[in-house]
N, C-alpha and C. Protein backbone atom coordinates (compact mmCIF):
# COMPACT_ATOMS: atom_id res chain seq x y z
N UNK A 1 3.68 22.68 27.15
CA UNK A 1 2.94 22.00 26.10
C UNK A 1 3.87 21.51 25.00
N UNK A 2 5.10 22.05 24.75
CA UNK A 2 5.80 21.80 23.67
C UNK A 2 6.78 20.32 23.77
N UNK A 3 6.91 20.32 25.25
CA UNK A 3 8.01 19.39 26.13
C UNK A 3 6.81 18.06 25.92
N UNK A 4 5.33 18.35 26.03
CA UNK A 4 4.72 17.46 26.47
C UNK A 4 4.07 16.35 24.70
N UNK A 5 4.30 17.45 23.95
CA UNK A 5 4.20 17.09 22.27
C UNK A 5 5.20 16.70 21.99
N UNK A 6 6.96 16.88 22.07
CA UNK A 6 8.11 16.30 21.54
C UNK A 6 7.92 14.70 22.59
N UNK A 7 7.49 14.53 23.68
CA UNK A 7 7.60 13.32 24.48
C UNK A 7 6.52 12.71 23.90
N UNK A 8 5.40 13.08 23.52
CA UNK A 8 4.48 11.92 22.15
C UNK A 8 5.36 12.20 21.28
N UNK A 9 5.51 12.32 20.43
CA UNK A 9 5.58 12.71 18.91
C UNK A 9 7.11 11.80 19.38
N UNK A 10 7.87 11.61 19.79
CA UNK A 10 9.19 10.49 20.48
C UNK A 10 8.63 9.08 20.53
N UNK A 11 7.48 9.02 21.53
CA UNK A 11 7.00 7.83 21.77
C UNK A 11 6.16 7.03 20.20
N UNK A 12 5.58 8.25 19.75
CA UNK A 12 5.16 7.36 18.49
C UNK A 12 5.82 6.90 17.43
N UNK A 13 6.98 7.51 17.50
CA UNK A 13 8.03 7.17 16.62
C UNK A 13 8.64 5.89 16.63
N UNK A 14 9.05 5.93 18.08
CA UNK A 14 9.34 4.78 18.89
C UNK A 14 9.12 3.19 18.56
N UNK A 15 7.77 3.41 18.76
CA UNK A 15 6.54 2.54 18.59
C UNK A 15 6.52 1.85 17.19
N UNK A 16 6.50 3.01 16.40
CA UNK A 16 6.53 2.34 14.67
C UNK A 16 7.91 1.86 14.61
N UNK A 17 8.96 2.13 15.00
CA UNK A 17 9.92 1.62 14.30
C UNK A 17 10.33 0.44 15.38
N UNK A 18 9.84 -0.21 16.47
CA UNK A 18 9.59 -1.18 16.93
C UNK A 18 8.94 -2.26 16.25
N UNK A 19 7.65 -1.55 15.81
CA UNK A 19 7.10 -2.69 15.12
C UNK A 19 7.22 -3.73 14.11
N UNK A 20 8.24 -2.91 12.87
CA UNK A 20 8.16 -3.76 11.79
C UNK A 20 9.54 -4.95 12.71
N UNK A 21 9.72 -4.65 13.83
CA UNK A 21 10.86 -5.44 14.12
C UNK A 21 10.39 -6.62 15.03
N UNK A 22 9.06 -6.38 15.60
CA UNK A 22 8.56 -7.81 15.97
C UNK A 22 7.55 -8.42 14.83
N UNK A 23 6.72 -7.77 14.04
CA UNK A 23 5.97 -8.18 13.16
C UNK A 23 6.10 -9.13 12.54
N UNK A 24 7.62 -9.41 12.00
CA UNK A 24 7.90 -10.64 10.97
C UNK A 24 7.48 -12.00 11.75
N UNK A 25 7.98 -11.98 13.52
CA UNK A 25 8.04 -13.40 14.12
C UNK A 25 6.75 -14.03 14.23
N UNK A 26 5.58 -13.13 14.57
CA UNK A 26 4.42 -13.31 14.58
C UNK A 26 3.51 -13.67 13.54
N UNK A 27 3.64 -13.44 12.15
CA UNK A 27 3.63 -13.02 10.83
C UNK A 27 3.94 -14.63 10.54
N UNK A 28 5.30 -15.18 11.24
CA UNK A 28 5.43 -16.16 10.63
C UNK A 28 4.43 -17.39 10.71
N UNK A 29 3.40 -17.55 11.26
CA UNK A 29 2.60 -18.63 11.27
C UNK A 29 2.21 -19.01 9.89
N UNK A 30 2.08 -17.78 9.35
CA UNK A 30 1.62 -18.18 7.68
C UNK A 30 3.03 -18.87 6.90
N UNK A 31 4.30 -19.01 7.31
CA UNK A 31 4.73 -19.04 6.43
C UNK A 31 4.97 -20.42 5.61
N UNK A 32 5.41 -20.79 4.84
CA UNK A 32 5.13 -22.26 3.88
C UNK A 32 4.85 -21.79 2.19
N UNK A 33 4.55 -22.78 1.82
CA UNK A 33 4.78 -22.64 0.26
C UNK A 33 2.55 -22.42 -0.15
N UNK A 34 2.42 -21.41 -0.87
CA UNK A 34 0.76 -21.38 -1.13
C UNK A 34 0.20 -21.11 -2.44
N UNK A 35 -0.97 -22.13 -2.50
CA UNK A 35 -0.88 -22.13 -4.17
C UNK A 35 -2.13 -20.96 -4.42
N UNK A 36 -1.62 -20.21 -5.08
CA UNK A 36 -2.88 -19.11 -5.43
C UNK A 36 -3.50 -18.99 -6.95
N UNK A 37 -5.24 -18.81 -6.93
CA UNK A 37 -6.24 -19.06 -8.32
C UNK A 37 -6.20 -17.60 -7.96
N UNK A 38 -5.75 -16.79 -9.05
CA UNK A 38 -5.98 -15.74 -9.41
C UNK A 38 -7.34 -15.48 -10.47
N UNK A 39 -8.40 -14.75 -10.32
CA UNK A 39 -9.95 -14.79 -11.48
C UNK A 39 -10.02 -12.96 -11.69
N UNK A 40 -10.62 -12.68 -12.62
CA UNK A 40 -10.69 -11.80 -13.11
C UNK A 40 -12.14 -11.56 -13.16
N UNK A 41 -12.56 -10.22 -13.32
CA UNK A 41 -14.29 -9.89 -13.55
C UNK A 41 -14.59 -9.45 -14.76
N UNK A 42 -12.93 -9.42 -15.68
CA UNK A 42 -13.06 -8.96 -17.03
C UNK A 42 -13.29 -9.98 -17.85
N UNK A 43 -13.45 -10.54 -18.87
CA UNK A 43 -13.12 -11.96 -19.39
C UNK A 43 -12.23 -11.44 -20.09
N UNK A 44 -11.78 -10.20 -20.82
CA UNK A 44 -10.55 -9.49 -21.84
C UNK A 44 -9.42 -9.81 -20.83
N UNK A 45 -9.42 -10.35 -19.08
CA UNK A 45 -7.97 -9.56 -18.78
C UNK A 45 -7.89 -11.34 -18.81
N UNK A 46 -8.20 -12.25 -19.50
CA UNK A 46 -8.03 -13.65 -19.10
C UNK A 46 -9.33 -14.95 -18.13
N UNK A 47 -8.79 -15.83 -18.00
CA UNK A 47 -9.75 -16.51 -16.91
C UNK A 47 -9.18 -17.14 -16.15
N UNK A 48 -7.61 -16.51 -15.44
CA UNK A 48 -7.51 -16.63 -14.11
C UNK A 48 -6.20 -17.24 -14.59
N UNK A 49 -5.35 -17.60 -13.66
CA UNK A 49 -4.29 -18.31 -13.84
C UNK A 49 -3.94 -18.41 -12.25
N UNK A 50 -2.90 -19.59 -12.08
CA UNK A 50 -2.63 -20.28 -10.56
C UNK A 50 -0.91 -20.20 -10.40
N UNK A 51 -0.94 -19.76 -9.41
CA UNK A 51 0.95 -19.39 -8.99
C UNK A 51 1.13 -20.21 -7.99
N UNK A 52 2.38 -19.92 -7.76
CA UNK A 52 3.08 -20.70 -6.17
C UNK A 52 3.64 -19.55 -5.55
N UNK A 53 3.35 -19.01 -4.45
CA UNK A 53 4.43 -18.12 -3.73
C UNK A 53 4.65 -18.78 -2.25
N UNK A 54 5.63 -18.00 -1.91
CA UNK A 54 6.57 -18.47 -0.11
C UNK A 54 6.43 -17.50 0.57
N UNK A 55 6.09 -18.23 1.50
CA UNK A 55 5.84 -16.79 2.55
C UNK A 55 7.08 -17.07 3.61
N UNK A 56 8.04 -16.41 4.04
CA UNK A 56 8.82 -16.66 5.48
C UNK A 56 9.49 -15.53 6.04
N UNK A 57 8.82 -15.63 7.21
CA UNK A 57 8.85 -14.63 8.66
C UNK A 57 7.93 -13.04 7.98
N UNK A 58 7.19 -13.78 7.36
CA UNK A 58 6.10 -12.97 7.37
C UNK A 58 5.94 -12.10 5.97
N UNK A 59 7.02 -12.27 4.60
CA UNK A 59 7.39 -11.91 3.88
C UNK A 59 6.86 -13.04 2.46
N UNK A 60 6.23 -12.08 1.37
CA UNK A 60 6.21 -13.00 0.63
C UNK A 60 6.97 -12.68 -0.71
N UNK A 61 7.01 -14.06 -1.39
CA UNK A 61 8.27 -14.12 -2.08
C UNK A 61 8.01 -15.16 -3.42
N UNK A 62 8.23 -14.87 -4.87
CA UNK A 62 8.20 -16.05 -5.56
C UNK A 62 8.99 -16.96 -5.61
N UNK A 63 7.78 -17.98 -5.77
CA UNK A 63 8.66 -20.04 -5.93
C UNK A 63 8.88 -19.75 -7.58
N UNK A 64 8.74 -19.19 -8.33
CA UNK A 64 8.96 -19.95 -9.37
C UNK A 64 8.09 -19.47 -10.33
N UNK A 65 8.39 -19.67 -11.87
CA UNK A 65 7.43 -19.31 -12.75
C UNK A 65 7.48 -17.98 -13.39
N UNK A 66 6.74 -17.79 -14.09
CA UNK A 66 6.19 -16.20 -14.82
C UNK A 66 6.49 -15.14 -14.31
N UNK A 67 5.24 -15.14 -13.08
CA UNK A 67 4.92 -14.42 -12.19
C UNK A 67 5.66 -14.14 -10.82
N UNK A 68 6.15 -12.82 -10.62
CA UNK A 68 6.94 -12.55 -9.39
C UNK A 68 6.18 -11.79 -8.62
N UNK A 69 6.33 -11.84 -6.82
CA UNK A 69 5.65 -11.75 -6.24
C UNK A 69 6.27 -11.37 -5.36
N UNK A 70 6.09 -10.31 -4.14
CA UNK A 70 6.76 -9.14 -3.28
C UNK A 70 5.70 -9.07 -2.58
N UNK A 71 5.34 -9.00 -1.05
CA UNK A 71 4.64 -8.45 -0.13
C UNK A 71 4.78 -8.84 1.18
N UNK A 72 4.18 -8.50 2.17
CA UNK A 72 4.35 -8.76 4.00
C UNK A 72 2.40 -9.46 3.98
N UNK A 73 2.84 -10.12 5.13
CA UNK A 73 1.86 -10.38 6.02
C UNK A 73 1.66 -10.04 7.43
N UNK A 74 0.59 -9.38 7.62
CA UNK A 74 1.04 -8.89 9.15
C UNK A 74 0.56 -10.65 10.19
N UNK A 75 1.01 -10.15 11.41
CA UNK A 75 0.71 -11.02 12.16
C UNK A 75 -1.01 -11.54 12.49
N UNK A 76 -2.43 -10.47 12.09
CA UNK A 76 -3.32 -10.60 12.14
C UNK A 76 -4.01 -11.43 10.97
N UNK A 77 -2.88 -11.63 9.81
CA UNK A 77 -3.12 -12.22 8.53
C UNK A 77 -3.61 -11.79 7.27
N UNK A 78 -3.61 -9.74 7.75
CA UNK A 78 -4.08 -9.02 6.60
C UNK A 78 -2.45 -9.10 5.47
N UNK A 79 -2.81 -8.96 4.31
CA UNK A 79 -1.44 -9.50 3.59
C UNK A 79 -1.92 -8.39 2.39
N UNK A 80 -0.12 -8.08 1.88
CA UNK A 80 -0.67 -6.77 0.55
C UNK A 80 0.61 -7.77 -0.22
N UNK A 81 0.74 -7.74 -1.40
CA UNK A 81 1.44 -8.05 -2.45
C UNK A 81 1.37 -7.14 -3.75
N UNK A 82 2.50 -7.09 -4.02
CA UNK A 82 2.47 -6.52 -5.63
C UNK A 82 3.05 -7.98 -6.52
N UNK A 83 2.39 -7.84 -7.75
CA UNK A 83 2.62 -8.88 -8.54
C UNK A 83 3.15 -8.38 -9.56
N UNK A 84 4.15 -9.11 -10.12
CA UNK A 84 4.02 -8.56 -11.72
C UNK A 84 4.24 -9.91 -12.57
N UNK A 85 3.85 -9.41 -13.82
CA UNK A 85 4.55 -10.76 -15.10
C UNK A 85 4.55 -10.17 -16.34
N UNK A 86 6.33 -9.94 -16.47
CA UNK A 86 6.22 -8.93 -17.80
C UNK A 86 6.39 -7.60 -17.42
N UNK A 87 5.36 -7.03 -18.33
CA UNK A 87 5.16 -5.41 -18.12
C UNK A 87 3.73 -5.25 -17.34
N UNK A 88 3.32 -6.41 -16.93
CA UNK A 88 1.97 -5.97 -16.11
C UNK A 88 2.45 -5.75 -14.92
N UNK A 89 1.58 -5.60 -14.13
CA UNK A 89 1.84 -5.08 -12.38
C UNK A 89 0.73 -5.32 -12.19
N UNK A 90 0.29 -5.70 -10.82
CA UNK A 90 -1.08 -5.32 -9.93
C UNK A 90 -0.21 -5.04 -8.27
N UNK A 91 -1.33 -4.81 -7.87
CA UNK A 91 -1.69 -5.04 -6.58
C UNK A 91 -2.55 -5.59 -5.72
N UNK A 92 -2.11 -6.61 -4.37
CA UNK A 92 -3.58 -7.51 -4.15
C UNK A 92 -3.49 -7.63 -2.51
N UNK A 93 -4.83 -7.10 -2.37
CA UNK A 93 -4.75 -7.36 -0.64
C UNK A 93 -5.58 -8.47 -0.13
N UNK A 94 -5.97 -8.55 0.83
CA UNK A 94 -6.48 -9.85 1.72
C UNK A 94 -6.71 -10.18 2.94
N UNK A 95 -7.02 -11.17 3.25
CA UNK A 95 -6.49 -11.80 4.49
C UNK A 95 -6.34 -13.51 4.81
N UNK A 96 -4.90 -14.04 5.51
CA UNK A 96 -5.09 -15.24 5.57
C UNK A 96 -5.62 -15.44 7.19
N UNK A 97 -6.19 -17.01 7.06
CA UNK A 97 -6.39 -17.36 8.29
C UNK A 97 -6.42 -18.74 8.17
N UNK A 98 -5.39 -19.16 8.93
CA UNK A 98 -4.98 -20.96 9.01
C UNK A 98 -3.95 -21.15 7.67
N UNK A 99 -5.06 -22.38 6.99
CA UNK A 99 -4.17 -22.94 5.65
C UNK A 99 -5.09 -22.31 4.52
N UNK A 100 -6.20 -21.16 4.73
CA UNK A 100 -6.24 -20.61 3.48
C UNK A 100 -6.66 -18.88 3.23
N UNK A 101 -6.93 -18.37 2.22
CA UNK A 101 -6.85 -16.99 2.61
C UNK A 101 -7.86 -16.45 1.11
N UNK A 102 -8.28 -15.19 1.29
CA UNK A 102 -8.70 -14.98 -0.08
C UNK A 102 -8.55 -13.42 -0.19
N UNK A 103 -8.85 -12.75 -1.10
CA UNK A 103 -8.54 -11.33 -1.45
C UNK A 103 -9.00 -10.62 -2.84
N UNK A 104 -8.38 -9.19 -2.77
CA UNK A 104 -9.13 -8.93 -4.04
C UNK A 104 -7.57 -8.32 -4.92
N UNK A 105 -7.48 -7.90 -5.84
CA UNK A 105 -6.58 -7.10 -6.64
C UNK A 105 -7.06 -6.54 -7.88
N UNK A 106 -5.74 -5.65 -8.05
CA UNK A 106 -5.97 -4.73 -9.03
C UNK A 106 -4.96 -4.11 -9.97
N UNK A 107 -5.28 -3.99 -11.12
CA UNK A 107 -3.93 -3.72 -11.94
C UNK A 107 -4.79 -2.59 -13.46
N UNK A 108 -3.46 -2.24 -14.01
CA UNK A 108 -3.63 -0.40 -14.42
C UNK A 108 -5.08 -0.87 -15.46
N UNK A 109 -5.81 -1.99 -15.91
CA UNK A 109 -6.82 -1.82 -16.87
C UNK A 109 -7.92 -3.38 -15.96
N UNK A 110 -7.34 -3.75 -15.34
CA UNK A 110 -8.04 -4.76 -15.21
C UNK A 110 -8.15 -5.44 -13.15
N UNK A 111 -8.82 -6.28 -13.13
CA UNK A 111 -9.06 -6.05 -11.56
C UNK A 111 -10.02 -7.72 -11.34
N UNK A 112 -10.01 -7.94 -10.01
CA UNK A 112 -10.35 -9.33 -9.38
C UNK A 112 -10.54 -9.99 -7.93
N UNK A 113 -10.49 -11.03 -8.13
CA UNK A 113 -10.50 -11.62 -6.67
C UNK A 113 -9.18 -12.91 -6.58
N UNK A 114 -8.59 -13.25 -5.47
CA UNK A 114 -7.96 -14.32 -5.48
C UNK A 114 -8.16 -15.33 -4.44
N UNK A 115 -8.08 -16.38 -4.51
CA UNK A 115 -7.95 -17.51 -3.49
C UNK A 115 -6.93 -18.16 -2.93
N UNK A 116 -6.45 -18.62 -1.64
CA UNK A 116 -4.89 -19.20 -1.56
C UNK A 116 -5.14 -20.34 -0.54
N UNK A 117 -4.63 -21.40 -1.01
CA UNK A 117 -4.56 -22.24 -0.16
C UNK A 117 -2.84 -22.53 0.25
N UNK A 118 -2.60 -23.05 1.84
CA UNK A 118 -1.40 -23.46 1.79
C UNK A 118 -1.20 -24.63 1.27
N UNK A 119 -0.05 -25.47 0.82
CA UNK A 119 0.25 -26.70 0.46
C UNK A 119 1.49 -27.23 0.97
């Protein structure tokens, strides 16, 4: 039984650290430049503001601006990002599919939805 648990507990290991190594190529269909409407449910945290981020080989990345932007996309098009600008931070998940995508996020007082189109 012990021989037969180290030969899983091998194989699953295996497995994960395979993955993040095909994930990016697949991942890449999303990639290109995407303009995102960030909205809020607070009216105190603002009324939304619009970014540019890059997505390539499955990785996203800021174009530019204020706001910097860090996260993966998997190949199914579920996508997580952390944002920041300043001393804020959030976090925002989702999903894309094709040329557009939408999601929700969240940050330490305030929280939302976002929209993304590619361009």
């Amino acid at each position: 039984m012990g021989q037969l648990r180290k030969t899983l507990l091998g194989t699953q290991l295996l497995l994960c650290l395979a993955l993040p190594l095909t994930e990016p190529a697949a991942a890449a269909s999303f990639d290109g430049e995407w303009s995102v409407h960030i909205t809020s449910s607070n009216a105190s945290c603002g009324d939304g503001a619009t970014a540019s981020f890059g997505i390539s080989n499955g990785r996203v990345a800021s174009s530019g601006g204020m706001m910097t932007a860090s996260g993966r996309v998997a190949a199914s098009g579920s996508i997580s990002v952390m944002l920041a600008s300043g001393i804020k931070h959030a976090k925002g998940f989702g999903h894309l599919s094709g040329t557009s995508g939408s999601g929700t996020w969240h940050g330490a007082m305030c929280q939302g939805t976002w929209t993304a189109q590619r361009i």
